[in-house]
N, C-alpha and C. Protein backbone atom coordinates (compact mmCIF):
# COMPACT_ATOMS: atom_id res chain seq x y z
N UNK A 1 -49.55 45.77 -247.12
CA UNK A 1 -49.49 44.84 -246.01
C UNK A 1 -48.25 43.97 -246.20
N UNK A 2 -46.94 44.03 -244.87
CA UNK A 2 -46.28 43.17 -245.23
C UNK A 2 -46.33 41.87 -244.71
N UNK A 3 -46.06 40.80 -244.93
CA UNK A 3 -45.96 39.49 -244.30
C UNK A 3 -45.39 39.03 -243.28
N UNK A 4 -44.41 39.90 -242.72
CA UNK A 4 -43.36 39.11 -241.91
C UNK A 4 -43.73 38.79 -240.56
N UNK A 5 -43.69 37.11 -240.49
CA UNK A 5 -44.35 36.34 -239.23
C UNK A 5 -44.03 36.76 -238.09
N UNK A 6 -44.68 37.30 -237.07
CA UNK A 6 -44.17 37.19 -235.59
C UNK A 6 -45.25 35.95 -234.83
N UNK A 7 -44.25 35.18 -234.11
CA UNK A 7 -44.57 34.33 -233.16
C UNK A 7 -45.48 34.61 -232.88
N UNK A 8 -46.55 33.03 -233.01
CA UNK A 8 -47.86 33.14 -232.42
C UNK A 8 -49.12 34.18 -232.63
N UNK A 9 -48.87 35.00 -233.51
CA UNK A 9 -49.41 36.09 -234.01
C UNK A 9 -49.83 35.78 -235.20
N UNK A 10 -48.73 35.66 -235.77
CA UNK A 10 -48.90 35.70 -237.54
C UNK A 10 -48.25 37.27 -238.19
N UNK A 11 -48.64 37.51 -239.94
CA UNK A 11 -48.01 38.28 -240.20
C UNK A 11 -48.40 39.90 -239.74
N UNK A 12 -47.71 40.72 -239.48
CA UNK A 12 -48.06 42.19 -239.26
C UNK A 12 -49.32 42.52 -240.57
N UNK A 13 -49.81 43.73 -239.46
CA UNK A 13 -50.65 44.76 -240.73
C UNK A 13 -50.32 45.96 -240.51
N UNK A 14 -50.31 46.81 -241.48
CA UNK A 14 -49.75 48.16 -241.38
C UNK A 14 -51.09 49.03 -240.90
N UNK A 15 -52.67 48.64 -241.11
CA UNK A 15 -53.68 49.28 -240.28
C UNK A 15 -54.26 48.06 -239.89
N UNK A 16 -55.57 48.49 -238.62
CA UNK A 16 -56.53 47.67 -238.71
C UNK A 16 -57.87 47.87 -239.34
N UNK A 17 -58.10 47.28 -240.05
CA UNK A 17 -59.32 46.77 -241.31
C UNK A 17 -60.75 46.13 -240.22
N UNK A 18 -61.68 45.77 -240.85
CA UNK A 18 -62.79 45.34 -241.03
C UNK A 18 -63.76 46.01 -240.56
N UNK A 19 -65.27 45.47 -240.38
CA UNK A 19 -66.29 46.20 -239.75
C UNK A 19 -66.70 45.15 -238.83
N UNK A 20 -65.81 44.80 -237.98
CA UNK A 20 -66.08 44.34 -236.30
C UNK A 20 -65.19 45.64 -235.76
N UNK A 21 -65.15 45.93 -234.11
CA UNK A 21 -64.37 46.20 -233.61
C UNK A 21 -63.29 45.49 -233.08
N UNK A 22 -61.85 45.84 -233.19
CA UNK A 22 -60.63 45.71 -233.04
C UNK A 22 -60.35 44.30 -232.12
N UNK A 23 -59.77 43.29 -232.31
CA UNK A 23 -59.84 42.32 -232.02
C UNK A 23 -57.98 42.32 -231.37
N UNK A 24 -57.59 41.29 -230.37
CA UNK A 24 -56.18 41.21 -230.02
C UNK A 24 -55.35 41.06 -230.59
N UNK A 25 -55.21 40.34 -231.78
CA UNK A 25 -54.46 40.33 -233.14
C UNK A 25 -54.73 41.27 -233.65
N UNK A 26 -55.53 41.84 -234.33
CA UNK A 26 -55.78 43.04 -234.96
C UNK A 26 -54.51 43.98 -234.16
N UNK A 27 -55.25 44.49 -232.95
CA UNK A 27 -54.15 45.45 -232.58
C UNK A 27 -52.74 44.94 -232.60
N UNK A 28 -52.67 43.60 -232.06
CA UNK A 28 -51.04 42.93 -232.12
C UNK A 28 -50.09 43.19 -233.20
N UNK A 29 -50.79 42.99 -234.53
CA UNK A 29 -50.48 42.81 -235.84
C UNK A 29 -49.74 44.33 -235.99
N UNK A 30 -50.69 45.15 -235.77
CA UNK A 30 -49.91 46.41 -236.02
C UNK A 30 -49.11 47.58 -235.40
N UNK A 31 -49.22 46.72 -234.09
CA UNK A 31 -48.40 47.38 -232.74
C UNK A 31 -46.90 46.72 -233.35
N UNK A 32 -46.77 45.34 -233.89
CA UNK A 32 -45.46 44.86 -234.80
C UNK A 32 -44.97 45.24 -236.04
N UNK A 33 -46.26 46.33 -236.76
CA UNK A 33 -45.94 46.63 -237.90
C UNK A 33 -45.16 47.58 -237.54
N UNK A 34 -45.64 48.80 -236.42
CA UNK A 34 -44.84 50.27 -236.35
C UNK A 34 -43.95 49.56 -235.72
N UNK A 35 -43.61 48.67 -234.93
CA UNK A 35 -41.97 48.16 -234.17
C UNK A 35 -41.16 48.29 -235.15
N UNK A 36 -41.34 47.22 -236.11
CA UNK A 36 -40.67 46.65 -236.73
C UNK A 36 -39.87 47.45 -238.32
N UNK A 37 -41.29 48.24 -238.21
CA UNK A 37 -40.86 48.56 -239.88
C UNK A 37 -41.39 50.28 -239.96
N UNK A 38 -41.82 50.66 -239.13
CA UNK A 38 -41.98 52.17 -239.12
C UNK A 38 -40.76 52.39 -237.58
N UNK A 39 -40.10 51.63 -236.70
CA UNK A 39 -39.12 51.92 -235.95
C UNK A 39 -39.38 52.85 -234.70
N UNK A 40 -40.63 52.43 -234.65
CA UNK A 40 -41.25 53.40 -233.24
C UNK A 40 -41.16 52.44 -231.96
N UNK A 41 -41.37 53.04 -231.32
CA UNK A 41 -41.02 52.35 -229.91
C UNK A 41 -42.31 51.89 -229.40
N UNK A 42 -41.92 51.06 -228.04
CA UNK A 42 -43.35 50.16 -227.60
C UNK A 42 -44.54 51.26 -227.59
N UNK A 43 -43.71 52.35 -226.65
CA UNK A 43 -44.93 53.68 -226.15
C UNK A 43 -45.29 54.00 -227.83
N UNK A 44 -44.77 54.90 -228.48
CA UNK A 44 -45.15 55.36 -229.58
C UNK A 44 -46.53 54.69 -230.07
N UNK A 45 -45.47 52.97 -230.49
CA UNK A 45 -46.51 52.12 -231.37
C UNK A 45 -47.86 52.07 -230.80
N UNK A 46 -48.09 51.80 -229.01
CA UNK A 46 -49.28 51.24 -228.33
C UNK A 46 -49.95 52.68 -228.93
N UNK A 47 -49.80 53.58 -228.53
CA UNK A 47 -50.55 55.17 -228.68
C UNK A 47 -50.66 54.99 -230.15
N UNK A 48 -50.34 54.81 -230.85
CA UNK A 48 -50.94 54.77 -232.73
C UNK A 48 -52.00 53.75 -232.84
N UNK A 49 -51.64 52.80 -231.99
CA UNK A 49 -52.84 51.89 -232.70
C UNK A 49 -54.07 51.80 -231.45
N UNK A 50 -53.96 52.19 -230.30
CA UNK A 50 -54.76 52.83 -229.59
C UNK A 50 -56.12 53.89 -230.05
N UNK A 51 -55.16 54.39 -231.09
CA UNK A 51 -55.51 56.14 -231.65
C UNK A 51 -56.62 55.27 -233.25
N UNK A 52 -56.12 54.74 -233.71
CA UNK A 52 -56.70 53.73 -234.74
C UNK A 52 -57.79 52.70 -233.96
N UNK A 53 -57.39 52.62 -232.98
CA UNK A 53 -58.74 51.24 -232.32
C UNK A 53 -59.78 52.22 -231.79
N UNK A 54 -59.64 53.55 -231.57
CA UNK A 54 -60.74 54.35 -231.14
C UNK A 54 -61.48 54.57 -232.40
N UNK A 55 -61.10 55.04 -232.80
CA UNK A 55 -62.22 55.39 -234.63
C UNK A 55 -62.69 54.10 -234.71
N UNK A 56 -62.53 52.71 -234.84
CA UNK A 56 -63.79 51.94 -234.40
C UNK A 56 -64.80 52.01 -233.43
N UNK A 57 -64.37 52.15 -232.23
CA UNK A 57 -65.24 51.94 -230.94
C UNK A 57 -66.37 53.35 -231.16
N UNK A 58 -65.47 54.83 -231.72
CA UNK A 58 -66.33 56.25 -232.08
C UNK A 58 -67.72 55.71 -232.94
N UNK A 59 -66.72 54.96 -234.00
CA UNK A 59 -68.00 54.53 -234.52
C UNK A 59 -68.81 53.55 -234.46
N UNK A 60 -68.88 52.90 -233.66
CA UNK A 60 -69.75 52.12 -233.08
C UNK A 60 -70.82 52.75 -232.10
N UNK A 61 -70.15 53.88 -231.62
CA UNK A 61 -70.81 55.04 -231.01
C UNK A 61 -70.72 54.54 -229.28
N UNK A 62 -69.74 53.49 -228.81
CA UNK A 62 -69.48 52.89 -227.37
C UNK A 62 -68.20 53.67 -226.49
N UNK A 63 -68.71 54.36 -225.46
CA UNK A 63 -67.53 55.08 -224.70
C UNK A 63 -66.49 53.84 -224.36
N UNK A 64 -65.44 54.86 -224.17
CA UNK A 64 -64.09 54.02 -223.80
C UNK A 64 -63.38 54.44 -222.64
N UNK A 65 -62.50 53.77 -222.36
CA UNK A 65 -61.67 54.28 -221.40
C UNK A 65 -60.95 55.35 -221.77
N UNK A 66 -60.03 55.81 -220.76
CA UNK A 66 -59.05 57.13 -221.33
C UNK A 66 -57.96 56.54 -221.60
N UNK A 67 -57.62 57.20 -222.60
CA UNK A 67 -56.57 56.61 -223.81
C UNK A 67 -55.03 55.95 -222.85
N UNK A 68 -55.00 56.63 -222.00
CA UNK A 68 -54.02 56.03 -221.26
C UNK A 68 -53.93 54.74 -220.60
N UNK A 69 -55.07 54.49 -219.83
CA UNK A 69 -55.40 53.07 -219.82
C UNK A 69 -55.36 52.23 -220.91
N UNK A 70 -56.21 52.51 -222.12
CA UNK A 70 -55.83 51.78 -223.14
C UNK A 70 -54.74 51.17 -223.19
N UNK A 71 -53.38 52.19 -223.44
CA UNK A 71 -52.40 52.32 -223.99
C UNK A 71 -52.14 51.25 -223.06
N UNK A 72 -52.25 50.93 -221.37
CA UNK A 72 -51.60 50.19 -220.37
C UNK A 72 -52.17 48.84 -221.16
N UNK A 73 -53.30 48.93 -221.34
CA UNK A 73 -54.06 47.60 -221.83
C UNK A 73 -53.44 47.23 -222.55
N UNK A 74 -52.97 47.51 -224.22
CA UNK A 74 -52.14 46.88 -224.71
C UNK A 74 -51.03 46.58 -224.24
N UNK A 75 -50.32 47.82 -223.94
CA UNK A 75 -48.35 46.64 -223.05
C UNK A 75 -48.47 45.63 -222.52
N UNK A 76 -49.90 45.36 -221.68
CA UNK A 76 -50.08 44.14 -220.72
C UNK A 76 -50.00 42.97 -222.08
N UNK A 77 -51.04 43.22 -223.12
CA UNK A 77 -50.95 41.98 -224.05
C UNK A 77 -49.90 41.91 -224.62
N UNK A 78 -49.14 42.88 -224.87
CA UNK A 78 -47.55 42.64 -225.33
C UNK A 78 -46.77 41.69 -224.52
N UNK A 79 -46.91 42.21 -223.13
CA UNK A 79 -45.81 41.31 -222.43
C UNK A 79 -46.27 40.34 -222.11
N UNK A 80 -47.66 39.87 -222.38
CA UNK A 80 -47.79 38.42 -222.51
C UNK A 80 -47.45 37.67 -223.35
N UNK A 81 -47.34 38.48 -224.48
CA UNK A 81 -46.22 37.91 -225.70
C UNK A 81 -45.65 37.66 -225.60
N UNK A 82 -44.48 38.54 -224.53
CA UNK A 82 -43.38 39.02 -225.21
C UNK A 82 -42.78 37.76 -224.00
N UNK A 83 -43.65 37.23 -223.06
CA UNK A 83 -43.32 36.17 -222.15
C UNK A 83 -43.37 34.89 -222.57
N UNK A 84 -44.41 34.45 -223.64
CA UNK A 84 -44.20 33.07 -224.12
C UNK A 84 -43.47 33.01 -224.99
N UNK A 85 -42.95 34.09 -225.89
CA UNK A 85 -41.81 33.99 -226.74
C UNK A 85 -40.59 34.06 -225.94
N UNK A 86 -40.39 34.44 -224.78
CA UNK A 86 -38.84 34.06 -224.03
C UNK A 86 -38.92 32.27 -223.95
N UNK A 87 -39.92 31.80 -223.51
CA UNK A 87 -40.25 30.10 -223.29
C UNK A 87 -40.52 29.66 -224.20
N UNK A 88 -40.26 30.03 -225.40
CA UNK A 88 -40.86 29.18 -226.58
C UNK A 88 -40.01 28.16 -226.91
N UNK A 89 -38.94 28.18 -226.48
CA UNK A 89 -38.35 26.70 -226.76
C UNK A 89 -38.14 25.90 -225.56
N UNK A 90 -38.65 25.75 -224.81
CA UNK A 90 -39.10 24.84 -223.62
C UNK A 90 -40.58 24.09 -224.15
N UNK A 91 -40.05 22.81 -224.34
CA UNK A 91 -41.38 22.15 -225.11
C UNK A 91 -42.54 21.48 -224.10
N UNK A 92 -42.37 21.66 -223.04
CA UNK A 92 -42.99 21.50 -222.01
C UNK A 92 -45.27 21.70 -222.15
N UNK A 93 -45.42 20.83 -221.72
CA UNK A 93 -47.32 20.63 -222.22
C UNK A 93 -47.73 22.07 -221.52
N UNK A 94 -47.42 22.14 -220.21
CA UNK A 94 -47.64 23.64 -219.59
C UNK A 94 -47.79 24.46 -220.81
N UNK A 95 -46.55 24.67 -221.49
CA UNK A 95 -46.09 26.59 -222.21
C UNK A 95 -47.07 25.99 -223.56
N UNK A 96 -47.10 24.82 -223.88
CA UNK A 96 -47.81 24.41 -225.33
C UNK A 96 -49.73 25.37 -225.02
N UNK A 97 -49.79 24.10 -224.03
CA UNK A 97 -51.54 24.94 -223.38
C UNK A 97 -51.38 26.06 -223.41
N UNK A 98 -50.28 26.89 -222.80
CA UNK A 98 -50.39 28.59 -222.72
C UNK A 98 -50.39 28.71 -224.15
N UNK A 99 -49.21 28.82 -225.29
CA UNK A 99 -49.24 29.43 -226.38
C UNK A 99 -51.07 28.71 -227.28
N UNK A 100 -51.58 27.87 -226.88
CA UNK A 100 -52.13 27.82 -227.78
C UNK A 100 -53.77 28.40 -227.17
N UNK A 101 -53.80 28.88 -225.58
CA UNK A 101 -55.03 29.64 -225.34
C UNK A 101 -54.83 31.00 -225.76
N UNK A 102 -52.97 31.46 -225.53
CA UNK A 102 -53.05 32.88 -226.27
C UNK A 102 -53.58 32.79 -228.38
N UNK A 103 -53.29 31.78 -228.91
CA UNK A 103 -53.40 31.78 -230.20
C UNK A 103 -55.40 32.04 -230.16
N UNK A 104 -55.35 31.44 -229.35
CA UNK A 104 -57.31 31.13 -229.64
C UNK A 104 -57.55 32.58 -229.05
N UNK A 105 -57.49 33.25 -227.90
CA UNK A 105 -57.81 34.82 -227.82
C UNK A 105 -57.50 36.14 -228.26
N UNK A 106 -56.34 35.75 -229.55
CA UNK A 106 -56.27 36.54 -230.56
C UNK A 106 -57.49 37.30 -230.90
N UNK A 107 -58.18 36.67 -231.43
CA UNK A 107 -59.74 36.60 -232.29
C UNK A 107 -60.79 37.37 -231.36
N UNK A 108 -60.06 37.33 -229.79
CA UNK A 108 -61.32 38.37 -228.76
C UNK A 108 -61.03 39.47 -229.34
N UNK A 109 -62.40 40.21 -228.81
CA UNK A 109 -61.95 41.60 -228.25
C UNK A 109 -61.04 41.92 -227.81
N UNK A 110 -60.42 43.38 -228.18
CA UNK A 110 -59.71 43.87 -227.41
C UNK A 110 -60.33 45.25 -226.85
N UNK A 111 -60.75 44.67 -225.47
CA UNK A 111 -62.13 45.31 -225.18
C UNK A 111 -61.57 46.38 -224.25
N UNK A 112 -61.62 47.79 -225.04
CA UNK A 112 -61.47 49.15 -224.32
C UNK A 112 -62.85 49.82 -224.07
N UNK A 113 -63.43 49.27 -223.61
CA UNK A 113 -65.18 49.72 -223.07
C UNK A 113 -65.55 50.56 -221.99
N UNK A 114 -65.94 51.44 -221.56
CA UNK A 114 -65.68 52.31 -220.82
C UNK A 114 -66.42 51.25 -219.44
N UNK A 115 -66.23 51.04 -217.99
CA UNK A 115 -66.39 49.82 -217.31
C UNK A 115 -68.14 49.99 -216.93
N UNK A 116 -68.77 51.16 -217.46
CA UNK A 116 -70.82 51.14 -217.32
C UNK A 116 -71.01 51.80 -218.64
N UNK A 117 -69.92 51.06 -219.66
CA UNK A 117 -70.90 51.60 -221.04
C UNK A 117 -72.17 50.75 -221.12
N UNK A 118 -72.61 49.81 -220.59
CA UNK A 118 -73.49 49.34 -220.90
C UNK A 118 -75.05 50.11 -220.06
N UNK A 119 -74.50 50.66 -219.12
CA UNK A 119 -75.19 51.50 -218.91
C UNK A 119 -75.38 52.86 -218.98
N UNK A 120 -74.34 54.04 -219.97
CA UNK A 120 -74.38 55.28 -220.08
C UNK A 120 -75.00 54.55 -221.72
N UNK A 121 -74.70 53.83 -222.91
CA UNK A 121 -75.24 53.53 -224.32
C UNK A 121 -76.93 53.49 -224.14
N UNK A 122 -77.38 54.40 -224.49
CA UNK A 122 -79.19 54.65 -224.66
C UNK A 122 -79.75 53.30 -225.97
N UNK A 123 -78.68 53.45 -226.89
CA UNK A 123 -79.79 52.13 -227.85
C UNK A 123 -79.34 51.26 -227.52
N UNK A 124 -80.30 50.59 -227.94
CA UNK A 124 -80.66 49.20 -227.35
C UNK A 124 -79.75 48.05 -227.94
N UNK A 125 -79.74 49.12 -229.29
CA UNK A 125 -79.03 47.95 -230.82
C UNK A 125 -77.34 47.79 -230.43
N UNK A 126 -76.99 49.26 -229.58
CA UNK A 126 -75.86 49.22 -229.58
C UNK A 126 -74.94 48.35 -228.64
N UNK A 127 -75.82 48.92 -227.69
CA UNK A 127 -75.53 47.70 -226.45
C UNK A 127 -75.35 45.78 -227.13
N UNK A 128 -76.42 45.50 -227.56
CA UNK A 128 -76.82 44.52 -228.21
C UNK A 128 -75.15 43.89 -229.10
N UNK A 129 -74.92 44.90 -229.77
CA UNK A 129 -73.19 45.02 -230.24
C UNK A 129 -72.08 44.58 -229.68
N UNK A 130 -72.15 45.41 -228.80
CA UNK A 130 -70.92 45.10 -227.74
C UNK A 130 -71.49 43.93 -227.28
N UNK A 131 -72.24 43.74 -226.74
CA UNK A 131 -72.42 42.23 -226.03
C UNK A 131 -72.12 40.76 -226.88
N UNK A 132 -72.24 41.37 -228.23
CA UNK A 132 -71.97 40.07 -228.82
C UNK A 132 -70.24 40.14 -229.45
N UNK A 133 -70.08 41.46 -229.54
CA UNK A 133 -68.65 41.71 -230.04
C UNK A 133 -67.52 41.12 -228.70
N UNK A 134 -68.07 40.96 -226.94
CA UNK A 134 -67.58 40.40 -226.03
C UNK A 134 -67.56 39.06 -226.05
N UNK A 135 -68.49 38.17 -227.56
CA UNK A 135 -68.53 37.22 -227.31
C UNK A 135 -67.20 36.55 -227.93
N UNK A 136 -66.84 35.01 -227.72
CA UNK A 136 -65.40 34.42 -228.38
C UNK A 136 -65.87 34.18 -229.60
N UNK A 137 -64.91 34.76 -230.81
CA UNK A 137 -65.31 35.02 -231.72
C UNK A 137 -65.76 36.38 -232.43
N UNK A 138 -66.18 37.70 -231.70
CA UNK A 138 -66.70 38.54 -231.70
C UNK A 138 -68.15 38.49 -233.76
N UNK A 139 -68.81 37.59 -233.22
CA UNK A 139 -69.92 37.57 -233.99
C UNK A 139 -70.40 38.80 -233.81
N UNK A 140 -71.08 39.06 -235.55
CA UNK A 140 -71.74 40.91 -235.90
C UNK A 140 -70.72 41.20 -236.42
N UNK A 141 -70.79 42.88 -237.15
CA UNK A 141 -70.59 43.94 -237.77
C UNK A 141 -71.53 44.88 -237.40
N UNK A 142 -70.10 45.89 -237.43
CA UNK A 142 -70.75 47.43 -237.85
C UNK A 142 -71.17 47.53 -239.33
N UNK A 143 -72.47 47.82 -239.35
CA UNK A 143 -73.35 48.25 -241.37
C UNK A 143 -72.56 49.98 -241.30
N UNK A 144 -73.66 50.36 -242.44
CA UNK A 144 -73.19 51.73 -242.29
C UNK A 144 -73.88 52.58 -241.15
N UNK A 145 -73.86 54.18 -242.07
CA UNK A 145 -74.55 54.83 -241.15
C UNK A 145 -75.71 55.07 -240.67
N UNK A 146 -76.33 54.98 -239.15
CA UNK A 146 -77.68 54.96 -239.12
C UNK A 146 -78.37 56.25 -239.24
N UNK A 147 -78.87 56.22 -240.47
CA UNK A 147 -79.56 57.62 -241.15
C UNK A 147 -80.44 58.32 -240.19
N UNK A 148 -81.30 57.76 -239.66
CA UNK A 148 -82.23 58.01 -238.42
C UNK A 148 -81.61 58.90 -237.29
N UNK A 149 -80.84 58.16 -237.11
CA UNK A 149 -79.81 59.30 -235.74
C UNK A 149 -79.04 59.71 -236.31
N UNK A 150 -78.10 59.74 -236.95
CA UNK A 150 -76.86 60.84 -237.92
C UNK A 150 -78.68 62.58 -238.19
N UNK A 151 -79.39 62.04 -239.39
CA UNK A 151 -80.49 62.97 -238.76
C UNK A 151 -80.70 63.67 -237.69
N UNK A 152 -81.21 63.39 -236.30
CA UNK A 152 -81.50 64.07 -235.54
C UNK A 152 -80.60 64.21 -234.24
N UNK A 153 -79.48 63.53 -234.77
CA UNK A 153 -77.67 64.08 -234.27
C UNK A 153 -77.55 65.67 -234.58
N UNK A 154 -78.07 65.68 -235.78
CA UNK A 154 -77.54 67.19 -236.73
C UNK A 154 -78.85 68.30 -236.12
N UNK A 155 -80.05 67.58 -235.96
CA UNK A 155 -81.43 68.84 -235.88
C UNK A 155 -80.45 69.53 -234.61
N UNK A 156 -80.21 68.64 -233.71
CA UNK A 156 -79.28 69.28 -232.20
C UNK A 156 -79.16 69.90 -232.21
N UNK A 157 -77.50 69.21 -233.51
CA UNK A 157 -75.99 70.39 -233.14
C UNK A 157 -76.62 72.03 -233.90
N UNK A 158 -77.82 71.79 -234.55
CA UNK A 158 -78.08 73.10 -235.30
C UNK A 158 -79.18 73.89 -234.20
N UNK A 159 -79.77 73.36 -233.37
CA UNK A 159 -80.66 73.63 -232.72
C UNK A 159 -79.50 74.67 -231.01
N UNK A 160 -78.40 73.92 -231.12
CA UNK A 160 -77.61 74.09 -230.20
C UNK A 160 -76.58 75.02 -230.26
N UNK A 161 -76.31 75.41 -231.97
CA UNK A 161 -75.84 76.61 -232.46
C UNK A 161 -76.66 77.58 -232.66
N UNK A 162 -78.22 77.47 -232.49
CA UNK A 162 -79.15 78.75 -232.67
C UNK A 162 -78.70 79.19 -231.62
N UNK A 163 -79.13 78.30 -230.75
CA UNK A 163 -79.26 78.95 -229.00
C UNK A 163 -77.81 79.55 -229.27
N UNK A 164 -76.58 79.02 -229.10
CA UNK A 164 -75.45 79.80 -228.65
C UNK A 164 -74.92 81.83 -229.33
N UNK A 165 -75.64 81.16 -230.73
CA UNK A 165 -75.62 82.30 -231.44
C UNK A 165 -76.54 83.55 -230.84
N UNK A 166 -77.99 82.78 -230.37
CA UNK A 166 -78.67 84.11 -229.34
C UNK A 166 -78.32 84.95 -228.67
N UNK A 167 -77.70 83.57 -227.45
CA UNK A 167 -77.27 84.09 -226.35
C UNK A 167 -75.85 84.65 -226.16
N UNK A 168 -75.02 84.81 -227.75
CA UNK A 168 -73.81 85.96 -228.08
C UNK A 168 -74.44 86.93 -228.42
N UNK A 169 -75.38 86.99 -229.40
CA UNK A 169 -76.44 88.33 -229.86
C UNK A 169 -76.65 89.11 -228.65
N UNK A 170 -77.81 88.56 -227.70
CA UNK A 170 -77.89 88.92 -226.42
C UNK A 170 -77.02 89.70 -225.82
N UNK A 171 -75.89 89.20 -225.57
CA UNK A 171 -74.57 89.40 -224.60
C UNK A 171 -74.63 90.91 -225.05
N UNK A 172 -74.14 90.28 -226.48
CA UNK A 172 -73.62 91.81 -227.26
C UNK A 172 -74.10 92.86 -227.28
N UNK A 173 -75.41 93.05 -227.49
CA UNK A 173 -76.64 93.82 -227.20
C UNK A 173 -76.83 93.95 -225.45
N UNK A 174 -76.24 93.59 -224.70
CA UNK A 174 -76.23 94.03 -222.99
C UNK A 174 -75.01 95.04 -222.84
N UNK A 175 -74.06 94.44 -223.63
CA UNK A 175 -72.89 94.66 -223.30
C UNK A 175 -72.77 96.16 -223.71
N UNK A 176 -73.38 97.08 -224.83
CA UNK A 176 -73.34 98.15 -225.75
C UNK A 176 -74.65 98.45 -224.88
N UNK A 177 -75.31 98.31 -224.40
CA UNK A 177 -76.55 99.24 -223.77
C UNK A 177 -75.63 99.16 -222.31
N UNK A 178 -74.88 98.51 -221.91
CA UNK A 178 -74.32 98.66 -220.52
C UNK A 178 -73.07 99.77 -221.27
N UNK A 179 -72.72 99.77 -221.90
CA UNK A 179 -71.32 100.84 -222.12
C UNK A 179 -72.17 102.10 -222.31
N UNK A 180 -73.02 102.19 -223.30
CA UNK A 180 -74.40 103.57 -223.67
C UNK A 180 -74.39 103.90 -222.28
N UNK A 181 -75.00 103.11 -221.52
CA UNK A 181 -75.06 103.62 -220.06
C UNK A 181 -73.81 104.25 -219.29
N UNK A 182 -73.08 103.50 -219.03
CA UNK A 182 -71.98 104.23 -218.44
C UNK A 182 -71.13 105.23 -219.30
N UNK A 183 -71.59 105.42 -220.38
CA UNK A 183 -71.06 106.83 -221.41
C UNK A 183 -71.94 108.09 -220.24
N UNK A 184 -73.28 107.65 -220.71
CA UNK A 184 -73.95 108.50 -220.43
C UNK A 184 -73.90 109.39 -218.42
N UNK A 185 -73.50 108.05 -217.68
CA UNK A 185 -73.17 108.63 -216.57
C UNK A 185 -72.13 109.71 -216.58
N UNK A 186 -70.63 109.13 -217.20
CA UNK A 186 -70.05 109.58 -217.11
C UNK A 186 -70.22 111.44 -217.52
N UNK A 187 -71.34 111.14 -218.65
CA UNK A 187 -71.03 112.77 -219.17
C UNK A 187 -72.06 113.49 -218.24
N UNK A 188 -73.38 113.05 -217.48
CA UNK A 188 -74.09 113.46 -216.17
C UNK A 188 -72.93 113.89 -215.41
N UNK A 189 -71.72 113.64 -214.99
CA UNK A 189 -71.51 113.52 -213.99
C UNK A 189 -70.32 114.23 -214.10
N UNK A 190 -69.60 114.83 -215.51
CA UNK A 190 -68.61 115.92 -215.80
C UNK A 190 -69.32 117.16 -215.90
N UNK A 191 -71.06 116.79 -216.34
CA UNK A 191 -71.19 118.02 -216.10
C UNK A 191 -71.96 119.24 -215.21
N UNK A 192 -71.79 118.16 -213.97
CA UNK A 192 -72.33 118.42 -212.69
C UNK A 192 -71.11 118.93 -211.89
């Protein structure tokens, strides 16, 4: 992790860390790390840490938007940055109030939620999550894994590879009694 301050932000991070989901600093921090010191561009950087803020939200198990929106979502918080740092030396009470409501919504969400996850998310707990992770502050954590459903996640995907495996068995077995058959026409019918 290197230190070097950007305005109103604070210092870069080279990932984002913890067990909340991805907060506006969080992503900020390291949308400045790839600028600055991996030399990628705005597009590049937003799409990396986009790509990094999803493996939270996956695991939280909360749909998202499509990554492209995302990606719009962050530039927008960039160039809100990237607007009070053109005015930052205009000492004016106006730009002070602005820089210091952007300093306090750092700490939100940076909420890529799909716009009825709250109504496609079946648990209750999860929902429960996001609602408080929307709160200022984003109070909670993600624990680990919930053994209970990771469990009968898996009975599924195995229950869902029997079936597919059948119904190739099947196929295959139609497919060789349909060729048997048309062997057999064919030789009816050379030697008629």
């Amino acid at each position: 992790m290197t230190r070097e301050f950007i305005y109103l932000i604070g210092p870069t991070n080279i990932q984002i860390l913890g067990s909340k989901l991805p907060s506006i600093g969080d992503c900020m921090r390291v949308l400045f790390y790839n600028m600055r010191f991996a030399k990628m561009t705005l597009s590049e950087s937003c799409l990396l840490v986009i790509e990094e803020c999803l493996i939270f939200w996956r695991k939280a198990r909360i749909p998202t938007k499509d990554k492209s929106h995302c990606v719009k979502k962050l530039k927008k918080e960039y160039d809100a940055w990237r607007a009070l740092e053109k005015s930052k030396n205009h000492g004016s009470e106006h730009q002070k109030n602005k820089e210091k409501n952007y300093i306090e919504s750092l700490n939100n969400l940076f909420d890529i939620a799909h716009q009825d996850a709250l109504n496609i998310i079946s648990i209750a707990e999860d929902r429960k999550f996001l609602l408080s992770q929307r709160l200022p502050g984003r109070p909670g954590c993600m624990l680990g894994v919930d053994m209970v459903l990771d469990a009968k996640e898996k009975r599924k995907e195995k229950k869902i590879e029997k079936e597919l495996n059948k119904k190739r068995k099947h196929e295959s077995e139609a497919l060789k009694l349909f060729s048997v058959e048309t062997l057999s026409d064919r030789s009816v019918s050379s030697e008629e």
